[in-house]
PDB file of N, CA and C in Angstrom:
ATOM      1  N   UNK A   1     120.481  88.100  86.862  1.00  0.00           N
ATOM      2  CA  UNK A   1     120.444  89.425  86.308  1.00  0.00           C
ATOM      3  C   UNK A   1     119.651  90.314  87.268  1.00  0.00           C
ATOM      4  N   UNK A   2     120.446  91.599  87.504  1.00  0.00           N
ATOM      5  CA  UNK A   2     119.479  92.286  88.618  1.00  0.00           C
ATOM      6  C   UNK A   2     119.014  93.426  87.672  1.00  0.00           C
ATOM      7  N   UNK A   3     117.734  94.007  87.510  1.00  0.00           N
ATOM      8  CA  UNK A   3     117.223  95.373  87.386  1.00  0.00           C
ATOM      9  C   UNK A   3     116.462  96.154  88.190  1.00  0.00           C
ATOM     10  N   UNK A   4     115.778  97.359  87.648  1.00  0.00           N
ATOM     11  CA  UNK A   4     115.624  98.199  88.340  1.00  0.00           C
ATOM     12  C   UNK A   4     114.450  98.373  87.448  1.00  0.00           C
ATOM     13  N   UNK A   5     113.253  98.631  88.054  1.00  0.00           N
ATOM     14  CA  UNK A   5     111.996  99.556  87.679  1.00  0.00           C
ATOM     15  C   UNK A   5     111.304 100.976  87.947  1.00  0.00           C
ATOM     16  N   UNK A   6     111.008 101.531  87.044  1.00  0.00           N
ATOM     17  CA  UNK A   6     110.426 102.975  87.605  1.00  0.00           C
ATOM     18  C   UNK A   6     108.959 102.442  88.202  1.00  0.00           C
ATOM     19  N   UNK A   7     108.797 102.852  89.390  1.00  0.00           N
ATOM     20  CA  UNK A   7     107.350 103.032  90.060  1.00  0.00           C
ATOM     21  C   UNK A   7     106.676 103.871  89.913  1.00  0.00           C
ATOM     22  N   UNK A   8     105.188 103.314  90.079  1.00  0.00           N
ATOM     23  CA  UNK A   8     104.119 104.635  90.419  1.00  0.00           C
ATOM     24  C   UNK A   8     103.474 104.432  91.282  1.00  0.00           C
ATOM     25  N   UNK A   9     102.840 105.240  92.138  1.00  0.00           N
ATOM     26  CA  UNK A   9     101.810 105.360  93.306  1.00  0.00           C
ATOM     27  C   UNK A   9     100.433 106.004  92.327  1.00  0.00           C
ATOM     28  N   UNK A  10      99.026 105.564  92.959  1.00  0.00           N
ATOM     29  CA  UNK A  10      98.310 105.974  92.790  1.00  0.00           C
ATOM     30  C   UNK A  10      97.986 107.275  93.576  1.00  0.00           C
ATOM     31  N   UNK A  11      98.389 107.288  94.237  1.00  0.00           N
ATOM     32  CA  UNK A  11      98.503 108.652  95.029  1.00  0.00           C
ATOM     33  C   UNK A  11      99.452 110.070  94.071  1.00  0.00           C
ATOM     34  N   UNK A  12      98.895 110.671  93.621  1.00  0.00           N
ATOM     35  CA  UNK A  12     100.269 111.807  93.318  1.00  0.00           C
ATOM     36  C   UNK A  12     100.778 112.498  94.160  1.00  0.00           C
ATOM     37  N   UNK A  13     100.111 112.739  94.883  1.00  0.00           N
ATOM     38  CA  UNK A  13     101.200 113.783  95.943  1.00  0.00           C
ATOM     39  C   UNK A  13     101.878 112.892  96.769  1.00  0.00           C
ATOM     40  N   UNK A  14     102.212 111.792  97.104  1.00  0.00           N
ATOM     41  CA  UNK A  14     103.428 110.823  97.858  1.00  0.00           C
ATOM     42  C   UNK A  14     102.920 109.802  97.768  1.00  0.00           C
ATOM     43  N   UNK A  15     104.370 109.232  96.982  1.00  0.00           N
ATOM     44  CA  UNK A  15     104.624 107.628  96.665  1.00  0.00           C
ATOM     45  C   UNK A  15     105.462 106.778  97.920  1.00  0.00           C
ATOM     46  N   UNK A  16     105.568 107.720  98.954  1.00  0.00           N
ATOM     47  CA  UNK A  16     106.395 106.703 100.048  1.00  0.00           C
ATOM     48  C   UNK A  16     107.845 106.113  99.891  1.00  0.00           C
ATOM     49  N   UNK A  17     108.226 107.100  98.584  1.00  0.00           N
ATOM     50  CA  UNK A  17     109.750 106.596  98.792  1.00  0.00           C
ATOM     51  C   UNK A  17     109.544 105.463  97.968  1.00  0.00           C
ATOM     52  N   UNK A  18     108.873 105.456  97.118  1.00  0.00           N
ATOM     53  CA  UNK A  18     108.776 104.322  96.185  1.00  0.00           C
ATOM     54  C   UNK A  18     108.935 104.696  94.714  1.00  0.00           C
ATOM     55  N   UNK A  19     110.300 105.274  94.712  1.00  0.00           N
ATOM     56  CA  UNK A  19     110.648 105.651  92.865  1.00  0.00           C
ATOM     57  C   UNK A  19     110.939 104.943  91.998  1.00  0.00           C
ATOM     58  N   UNK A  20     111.349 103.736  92.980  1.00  0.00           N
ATOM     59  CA  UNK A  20     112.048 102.708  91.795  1.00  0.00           C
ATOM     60  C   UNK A  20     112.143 100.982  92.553  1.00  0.00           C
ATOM     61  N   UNK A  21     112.085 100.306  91.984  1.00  0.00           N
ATOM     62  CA  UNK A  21     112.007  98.630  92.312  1.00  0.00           C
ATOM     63  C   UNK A  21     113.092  97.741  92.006  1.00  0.00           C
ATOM     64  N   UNK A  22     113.978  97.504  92.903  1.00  0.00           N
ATOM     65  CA  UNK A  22     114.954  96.406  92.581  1.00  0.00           C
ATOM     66  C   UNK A  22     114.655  94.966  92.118  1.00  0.00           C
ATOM     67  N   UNK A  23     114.865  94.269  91.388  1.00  0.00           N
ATOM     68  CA  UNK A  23     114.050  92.789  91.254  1.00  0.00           C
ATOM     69  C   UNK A  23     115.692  92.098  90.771  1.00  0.00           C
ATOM     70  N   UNK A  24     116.109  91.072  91.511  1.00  0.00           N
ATOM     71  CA  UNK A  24     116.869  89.703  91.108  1.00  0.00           C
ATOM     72  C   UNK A  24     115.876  89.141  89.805  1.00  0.00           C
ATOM     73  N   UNK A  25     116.432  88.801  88.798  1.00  0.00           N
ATOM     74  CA  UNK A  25     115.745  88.330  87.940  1.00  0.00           C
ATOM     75  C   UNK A  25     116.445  87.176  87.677  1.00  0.00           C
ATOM     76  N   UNK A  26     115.547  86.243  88.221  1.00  0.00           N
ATOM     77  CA  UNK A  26     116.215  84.520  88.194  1.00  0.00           C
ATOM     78  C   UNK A  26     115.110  84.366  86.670  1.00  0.00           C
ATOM     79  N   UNK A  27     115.974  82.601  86.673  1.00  0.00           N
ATOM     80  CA  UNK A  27     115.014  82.160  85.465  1.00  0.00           C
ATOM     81  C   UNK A  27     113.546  81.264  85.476  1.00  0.00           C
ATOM     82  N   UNK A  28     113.554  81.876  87.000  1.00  0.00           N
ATOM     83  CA  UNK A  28     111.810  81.006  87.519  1.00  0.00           C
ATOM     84  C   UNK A  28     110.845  82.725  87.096  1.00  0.00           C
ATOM     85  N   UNK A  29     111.435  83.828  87.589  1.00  0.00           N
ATOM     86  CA  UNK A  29     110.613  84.695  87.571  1.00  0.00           C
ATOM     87  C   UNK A  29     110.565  85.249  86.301  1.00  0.00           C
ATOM     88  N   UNK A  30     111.381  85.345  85.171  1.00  0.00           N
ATOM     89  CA  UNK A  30     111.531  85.300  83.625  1.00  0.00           C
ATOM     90  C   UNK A  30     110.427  84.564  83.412  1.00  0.00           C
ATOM     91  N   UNK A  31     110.402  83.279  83.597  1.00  0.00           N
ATOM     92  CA  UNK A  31     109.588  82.449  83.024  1.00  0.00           C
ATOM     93  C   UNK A  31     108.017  82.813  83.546  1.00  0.00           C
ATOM     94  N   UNK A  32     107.987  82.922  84.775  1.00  0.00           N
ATOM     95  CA  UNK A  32     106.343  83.940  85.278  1.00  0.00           C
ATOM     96  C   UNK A  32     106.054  84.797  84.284  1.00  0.00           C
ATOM     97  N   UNK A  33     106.956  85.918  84.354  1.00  0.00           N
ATOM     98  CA  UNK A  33     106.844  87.050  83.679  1.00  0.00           C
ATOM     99  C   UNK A  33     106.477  86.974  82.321  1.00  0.00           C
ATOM    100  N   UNK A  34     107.449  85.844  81.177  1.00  0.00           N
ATOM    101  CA  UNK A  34     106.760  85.615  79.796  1.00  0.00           C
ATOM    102  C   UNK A  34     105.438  85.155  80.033  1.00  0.00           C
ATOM    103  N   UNK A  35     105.110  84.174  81.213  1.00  0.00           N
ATOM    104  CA  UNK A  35     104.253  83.497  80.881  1.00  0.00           C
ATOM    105  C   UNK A  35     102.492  84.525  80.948  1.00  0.00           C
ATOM    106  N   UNK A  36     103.135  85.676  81.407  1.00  0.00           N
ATOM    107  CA  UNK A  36     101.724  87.013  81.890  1.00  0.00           C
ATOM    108  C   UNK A  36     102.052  87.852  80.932  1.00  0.00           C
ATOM    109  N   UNK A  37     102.632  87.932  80.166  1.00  0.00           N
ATOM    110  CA  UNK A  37     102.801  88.444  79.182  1.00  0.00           C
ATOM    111  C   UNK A  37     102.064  87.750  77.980  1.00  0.00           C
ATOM    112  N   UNK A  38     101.959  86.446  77.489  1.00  0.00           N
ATOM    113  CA  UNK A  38     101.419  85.759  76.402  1.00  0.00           C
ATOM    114  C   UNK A  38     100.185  85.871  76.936  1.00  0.00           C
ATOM    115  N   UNK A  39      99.295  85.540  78.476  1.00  0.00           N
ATOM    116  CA  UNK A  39      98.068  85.592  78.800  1.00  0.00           C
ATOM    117  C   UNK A  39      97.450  87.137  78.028  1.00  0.00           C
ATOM    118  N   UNK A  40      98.346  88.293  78.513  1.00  0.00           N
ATOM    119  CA  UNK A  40      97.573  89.350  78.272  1.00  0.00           C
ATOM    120  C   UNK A  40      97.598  89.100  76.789  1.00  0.00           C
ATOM    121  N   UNK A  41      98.385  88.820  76.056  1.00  0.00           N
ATOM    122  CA  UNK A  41      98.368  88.589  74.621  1.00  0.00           C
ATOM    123  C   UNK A  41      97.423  88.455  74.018  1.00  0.00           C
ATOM    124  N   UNK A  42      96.744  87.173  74.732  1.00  0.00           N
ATOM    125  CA  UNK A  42      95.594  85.926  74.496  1.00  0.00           C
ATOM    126  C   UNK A  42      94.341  86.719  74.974  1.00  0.00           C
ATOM    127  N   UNK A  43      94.311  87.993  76.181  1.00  0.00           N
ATOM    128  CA  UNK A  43      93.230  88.257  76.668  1.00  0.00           C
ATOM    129  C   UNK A  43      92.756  89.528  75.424  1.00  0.00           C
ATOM    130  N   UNK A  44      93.907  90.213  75.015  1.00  0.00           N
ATOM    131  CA  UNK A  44      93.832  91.168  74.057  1.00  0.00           C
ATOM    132  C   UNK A  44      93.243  90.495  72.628  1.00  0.00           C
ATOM    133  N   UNK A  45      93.764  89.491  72.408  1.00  0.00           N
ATOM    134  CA  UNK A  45      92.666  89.132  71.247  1.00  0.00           C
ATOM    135  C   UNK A  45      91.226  88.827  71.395  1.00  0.00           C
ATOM    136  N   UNK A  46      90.745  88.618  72.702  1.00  0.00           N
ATOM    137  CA  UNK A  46      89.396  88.084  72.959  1.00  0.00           C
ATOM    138  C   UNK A  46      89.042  89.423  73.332  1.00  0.00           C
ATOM    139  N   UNK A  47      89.536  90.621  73.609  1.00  0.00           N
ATOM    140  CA  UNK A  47      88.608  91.734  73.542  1.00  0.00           C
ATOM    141  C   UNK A  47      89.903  93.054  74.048  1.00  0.00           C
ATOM    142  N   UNK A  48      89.587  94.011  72.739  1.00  0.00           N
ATOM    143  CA  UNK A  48      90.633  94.692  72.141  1.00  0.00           C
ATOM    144  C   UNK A  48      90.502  95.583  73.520  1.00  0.00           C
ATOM    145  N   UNK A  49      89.763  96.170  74.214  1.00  0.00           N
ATOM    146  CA  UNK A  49      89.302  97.193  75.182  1.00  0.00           C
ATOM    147  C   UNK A  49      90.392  96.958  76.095  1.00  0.00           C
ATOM    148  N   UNK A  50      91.293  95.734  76.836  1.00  0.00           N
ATOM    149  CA  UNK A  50      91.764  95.687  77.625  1.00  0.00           C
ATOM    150  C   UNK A  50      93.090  96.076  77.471  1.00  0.00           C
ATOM    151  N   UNK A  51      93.354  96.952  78.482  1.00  0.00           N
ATOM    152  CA  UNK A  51      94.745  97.992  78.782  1.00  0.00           C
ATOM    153  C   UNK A  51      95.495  97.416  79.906  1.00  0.00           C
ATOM    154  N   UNK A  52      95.288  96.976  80.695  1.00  0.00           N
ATOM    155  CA  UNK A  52      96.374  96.735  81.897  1.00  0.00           C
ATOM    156  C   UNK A  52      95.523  95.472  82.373  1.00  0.00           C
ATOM    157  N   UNK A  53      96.619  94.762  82.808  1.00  0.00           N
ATOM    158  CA  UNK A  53      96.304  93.675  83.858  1.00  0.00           C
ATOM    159  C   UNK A  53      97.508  93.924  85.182  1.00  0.00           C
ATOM    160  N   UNK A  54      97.154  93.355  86.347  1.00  0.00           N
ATOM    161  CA  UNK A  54      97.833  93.937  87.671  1.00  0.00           C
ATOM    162  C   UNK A  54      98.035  92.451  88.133  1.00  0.00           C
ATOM    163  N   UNK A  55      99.099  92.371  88.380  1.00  0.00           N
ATOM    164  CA  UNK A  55      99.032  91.154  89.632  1.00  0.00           C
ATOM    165  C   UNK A  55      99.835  91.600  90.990  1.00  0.00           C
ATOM    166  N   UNK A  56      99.657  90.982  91.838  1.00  0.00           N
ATOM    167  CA  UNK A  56     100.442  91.517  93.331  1.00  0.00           C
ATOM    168  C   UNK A  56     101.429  90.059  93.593  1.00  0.00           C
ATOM    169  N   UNK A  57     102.518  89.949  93.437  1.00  0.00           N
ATOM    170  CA  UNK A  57     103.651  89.388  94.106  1.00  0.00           C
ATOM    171  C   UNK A  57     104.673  89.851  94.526  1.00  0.00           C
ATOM    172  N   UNK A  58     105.444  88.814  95.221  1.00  0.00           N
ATOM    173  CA  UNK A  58     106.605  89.125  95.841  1.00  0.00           C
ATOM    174  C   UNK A  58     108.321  89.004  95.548  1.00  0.00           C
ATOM    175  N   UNK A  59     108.285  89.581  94.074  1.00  0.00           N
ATOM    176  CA  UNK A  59     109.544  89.376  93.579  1.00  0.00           C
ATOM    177  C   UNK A  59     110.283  90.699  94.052  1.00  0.00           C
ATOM    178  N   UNK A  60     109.892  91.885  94.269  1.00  0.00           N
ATOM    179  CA  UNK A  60     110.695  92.693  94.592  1.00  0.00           C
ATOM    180  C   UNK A  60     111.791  92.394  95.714  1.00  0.00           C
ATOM    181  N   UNK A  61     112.589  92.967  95.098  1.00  0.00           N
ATOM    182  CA  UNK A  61     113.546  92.454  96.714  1.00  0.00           C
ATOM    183  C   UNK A  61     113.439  94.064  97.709  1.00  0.00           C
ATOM    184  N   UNK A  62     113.488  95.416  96.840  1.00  0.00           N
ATOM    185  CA  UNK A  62     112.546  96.260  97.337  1.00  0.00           C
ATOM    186  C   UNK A  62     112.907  97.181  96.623  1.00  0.00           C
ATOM    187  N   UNK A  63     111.576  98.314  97.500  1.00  0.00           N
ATOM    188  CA  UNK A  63     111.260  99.388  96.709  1.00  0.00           C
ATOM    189  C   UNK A  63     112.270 100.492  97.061  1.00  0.00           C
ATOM    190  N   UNK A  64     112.820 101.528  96.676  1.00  0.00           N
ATOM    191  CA  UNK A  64     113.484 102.989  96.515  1.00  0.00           C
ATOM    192  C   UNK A  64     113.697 104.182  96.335  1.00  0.00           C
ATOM    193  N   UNK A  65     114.376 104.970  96.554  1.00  0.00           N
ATOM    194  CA  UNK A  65     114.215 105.978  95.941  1.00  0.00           C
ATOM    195  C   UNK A  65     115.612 106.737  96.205  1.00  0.00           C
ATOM    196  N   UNK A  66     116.752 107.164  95.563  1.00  0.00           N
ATOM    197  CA  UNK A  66     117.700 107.566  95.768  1.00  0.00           C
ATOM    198  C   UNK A  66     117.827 109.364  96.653  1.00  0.00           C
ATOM    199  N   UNK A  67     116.706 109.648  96.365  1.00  0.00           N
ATOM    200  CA  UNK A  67     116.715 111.034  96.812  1.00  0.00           C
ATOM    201  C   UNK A  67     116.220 111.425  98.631  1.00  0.00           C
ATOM    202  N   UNK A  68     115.408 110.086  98.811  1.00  0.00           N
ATOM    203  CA  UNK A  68     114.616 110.249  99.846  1.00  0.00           C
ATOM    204  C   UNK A  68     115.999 110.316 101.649  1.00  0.00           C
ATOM    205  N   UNK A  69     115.309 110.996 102.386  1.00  0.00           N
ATOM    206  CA  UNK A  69     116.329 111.495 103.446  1.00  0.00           C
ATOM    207  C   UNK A  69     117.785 111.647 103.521  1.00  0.00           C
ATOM    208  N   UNK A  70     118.177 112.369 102.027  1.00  0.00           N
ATOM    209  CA  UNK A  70     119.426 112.736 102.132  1.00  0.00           C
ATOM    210  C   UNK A  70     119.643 113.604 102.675  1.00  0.00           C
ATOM    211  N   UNK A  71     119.424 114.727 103.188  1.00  0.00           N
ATOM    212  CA  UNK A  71     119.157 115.581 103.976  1.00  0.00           C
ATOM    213  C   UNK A  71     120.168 115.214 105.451  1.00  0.00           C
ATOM    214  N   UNK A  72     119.132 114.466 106.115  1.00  0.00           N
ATOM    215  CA  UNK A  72     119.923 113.823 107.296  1.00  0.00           C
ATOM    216  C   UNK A  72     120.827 112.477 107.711  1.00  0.00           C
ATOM    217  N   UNK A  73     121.252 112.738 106.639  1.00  0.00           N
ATOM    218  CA  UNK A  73     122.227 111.344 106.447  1.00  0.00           C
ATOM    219  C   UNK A  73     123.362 111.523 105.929  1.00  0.00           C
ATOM    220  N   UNK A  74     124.158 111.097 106.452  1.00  0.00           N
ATOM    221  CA  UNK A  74     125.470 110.641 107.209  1.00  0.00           C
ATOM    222  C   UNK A  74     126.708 111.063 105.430  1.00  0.00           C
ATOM    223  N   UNK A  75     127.761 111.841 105.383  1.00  0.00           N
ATOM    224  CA  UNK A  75     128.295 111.831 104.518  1.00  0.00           C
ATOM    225  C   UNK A  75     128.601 110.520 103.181  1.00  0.00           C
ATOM    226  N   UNK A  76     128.895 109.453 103.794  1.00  0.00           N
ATOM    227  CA  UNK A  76     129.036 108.029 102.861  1.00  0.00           C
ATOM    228  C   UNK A  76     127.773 107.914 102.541  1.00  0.00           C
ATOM    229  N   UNK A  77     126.922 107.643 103.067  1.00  0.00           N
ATOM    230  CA  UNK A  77     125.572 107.354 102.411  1.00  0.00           C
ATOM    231  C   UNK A  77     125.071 108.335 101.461  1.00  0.00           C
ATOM    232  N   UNK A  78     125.145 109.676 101.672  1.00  0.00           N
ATOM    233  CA  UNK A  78     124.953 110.505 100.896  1.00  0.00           C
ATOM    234  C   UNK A  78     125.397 110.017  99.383  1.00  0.00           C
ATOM    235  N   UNK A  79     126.528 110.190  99.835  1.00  0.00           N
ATOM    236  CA  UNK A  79     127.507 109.315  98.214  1.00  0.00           C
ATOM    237  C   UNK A  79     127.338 108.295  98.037  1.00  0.00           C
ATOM    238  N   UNK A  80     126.872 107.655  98.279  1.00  0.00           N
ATOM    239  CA  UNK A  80     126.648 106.086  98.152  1.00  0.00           C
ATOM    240  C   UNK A  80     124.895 106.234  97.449  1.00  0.00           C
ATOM    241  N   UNK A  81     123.864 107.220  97.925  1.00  0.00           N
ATOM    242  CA  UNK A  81     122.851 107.538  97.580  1.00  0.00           C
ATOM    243  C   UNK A  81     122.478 108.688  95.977  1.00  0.00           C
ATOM    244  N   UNK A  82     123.669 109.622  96.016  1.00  0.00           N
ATOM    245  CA  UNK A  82     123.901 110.212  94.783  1.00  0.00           C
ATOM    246  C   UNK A  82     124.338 109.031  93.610  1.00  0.00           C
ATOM    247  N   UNK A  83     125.456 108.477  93.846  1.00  0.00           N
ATOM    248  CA  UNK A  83     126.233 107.067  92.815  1.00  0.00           C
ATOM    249  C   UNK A  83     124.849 106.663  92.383  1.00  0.00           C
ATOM    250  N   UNK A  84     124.041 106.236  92.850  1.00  0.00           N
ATOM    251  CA  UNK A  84     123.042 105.289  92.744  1.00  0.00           C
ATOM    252  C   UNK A  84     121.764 105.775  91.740  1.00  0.00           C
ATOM    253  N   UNK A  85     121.373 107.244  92.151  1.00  0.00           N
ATOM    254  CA  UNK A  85     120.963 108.329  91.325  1.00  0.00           C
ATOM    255  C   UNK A  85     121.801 108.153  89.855  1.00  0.00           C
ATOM    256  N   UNK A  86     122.890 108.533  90.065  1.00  0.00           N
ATOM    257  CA  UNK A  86     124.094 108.763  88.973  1.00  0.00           C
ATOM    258  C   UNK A  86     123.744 107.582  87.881  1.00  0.00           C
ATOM    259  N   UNK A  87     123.796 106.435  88.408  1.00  0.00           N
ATOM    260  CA  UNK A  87     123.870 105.548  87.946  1.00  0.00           C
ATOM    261  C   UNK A  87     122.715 105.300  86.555  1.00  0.00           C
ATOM    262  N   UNK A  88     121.504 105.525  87.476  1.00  0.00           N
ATOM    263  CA  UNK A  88     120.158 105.408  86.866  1.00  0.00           C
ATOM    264  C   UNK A  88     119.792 106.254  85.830  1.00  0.00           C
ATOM    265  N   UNK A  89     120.281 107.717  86.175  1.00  0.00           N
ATOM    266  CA  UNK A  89     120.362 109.119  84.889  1.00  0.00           C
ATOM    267  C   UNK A  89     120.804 108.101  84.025  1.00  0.00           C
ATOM    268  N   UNK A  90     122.276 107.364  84.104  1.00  0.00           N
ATOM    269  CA  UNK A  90     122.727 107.630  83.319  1.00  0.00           C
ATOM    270  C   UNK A  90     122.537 106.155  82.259  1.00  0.00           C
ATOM    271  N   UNK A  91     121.635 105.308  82.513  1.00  0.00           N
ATOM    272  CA  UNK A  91     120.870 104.156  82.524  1.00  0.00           C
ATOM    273  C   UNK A  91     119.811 104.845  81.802  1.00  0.00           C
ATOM    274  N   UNK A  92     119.244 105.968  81.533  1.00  0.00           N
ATOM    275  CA  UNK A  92     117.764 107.196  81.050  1.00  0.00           C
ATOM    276  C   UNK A  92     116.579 106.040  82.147  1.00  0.00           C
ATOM    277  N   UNK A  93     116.418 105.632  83.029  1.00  0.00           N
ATOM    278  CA  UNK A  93     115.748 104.852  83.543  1.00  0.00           C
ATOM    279  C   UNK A  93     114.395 105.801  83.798  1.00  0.00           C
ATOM    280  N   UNK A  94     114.132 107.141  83.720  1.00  0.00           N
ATOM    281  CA  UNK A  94     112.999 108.279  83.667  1.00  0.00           C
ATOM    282  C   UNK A  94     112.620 108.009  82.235  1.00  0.00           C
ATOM    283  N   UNK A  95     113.237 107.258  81.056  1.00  0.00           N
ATOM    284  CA  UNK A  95     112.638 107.061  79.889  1.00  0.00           C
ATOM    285  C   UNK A  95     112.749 105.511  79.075  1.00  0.00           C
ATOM    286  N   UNK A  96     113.052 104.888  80.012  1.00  0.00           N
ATOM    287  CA  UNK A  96     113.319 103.601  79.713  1.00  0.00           C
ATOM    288  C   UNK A  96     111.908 102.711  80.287  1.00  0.00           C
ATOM    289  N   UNK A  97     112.313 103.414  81.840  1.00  0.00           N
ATOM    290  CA  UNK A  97     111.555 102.890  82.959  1.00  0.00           C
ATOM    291  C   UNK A  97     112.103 101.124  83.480  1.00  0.00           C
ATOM    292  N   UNK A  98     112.901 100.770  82.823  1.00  0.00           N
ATOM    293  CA  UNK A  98     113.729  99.623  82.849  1.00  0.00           C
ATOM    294  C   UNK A  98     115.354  99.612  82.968  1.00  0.00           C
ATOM    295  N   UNK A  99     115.681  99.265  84.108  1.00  0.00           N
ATOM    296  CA  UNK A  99     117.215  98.940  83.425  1.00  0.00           C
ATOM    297  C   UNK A  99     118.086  97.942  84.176  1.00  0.00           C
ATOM    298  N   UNK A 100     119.041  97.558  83.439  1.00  0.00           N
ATOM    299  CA  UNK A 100     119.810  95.909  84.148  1.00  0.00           C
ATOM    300  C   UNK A 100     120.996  97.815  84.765  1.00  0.00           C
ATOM    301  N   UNK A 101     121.117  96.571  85.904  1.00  0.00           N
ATOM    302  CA  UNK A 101     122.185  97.286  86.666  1.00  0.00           C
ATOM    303  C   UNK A 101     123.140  96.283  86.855  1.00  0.00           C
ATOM    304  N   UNK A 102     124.553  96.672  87.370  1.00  0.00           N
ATOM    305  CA  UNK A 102     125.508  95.579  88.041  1.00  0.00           C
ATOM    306  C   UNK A 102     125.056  94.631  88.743  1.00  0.00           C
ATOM    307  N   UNK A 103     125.604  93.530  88.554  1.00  0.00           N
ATOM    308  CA  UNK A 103     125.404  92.855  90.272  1.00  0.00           C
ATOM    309  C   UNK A 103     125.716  92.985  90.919  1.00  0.00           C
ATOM    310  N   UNK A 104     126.479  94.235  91.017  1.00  0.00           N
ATOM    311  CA  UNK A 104     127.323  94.850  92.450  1.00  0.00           C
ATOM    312  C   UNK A 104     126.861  95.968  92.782  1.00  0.00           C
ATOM    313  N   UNK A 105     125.458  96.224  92.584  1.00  0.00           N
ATOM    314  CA  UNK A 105     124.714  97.005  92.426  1.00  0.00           C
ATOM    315  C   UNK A 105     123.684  96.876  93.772  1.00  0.00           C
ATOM    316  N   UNK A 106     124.058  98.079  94.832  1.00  0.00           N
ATOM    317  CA  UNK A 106     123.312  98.123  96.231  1.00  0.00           C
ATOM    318  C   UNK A 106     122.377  99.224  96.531  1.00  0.00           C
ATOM    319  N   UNK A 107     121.448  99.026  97.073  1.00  0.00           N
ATOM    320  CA  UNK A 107     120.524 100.164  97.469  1.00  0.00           C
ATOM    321  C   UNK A 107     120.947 100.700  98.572  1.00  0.00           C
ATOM    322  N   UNK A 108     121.391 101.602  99.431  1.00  0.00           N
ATOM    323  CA  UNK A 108     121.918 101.437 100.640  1.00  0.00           C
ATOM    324  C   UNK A 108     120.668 101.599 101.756  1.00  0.00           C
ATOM    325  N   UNK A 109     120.773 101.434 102.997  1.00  0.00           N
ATOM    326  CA  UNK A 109     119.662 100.400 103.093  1.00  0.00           C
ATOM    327  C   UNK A 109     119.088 101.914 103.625  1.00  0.00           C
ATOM    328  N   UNK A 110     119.756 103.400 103.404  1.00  0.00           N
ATOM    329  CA  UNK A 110     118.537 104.061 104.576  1.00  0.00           C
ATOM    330  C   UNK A 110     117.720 104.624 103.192  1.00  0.00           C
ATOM    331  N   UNK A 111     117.619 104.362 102.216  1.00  0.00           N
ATOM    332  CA  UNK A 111     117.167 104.927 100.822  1.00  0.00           C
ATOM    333  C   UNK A 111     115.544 103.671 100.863  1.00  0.00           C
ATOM    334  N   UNK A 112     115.820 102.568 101.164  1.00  0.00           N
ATOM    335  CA  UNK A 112     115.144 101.571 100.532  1.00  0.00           C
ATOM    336  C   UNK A 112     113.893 101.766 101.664  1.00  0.00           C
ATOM    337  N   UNK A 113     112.520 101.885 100.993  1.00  0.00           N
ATOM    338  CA  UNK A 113     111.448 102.226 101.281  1.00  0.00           C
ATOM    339  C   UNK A 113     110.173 101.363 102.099  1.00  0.00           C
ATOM    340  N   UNK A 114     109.625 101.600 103.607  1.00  0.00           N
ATOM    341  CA  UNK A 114     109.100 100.803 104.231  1.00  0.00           C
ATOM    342  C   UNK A 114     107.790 100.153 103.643  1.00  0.00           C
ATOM    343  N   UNK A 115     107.504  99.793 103.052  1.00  0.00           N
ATOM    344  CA  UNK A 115     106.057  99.520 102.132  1.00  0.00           C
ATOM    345  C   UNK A 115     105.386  98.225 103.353  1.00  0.00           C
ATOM    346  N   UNK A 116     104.040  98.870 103.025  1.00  0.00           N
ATOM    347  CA  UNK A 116     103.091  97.708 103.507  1.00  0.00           C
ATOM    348  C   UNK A 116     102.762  97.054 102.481  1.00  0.00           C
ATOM    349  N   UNK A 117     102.795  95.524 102.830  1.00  0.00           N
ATOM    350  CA  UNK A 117     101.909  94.946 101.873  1.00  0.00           C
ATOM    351  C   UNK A 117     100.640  93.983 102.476  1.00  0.00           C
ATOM    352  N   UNK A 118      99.511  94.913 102.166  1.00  0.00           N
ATOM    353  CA  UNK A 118      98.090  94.894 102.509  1.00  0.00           C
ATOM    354  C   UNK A 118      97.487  93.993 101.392  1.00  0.00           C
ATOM    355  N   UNK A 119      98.180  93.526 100.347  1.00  0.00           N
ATOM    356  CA  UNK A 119      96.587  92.728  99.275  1.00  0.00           C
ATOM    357  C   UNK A 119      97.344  91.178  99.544  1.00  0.00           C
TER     358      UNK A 119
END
């Protein structure tokens, strides 16, 4: 199952082209994912104060943003970069913040965002 996530940067004035997160969702990373999900569960009953827990891995296959250098890019990609937009509106993924996409479902690659990963 492939989806899509809305991102945030701690930065507000530029996220680097990082609007949104592709993730393959196999049934090893499902099973991660419930399994940080019941922890925070377990951490929330031992003390109500806690709001977020963060972890840093490498399931993204990567980060996005459909809007970023359309400008100078090439007619097909353009369209290939709007579709993809299109897609997500129409997914409410700005109010979902989640959504399963096709599996035929491509980022094209001048959209998909150079990220460092520093932690």
């Amino acid at each position: 199952m492939n989806i899509v996530l809305k991102v945030s940067s701690s930065n507000e004035h530029y996220n680097g082209g990082c609007d949104f997160a592709f993730v393959e969702l196999t049934a090893e990373i499902a099973a991660i994912a419930l399994r940080r999900i019941q922890t925070l569960k377990e951490q929330k009953k031992l003390d109500a104060d806690i709001d977020e827990t963060y972890y840093w891995s490498h399931f993204v296959e990567c980060f996005f943003s459909p809007w970023v250098n359309l400008a100078s890019a090439e007619r097909d990609v353009e369209a290939a970069s709007l579709a993809v937009a299109d897609l997500l509106q129409m997914l409410r993924i700005e109010v979902t913040e989640i959504a399963m996409v096709p599996e035929t479902f491509k980022v094209p690659p001048s959209q998909v965002a150079a990220v460092e990963c520093g932690r």
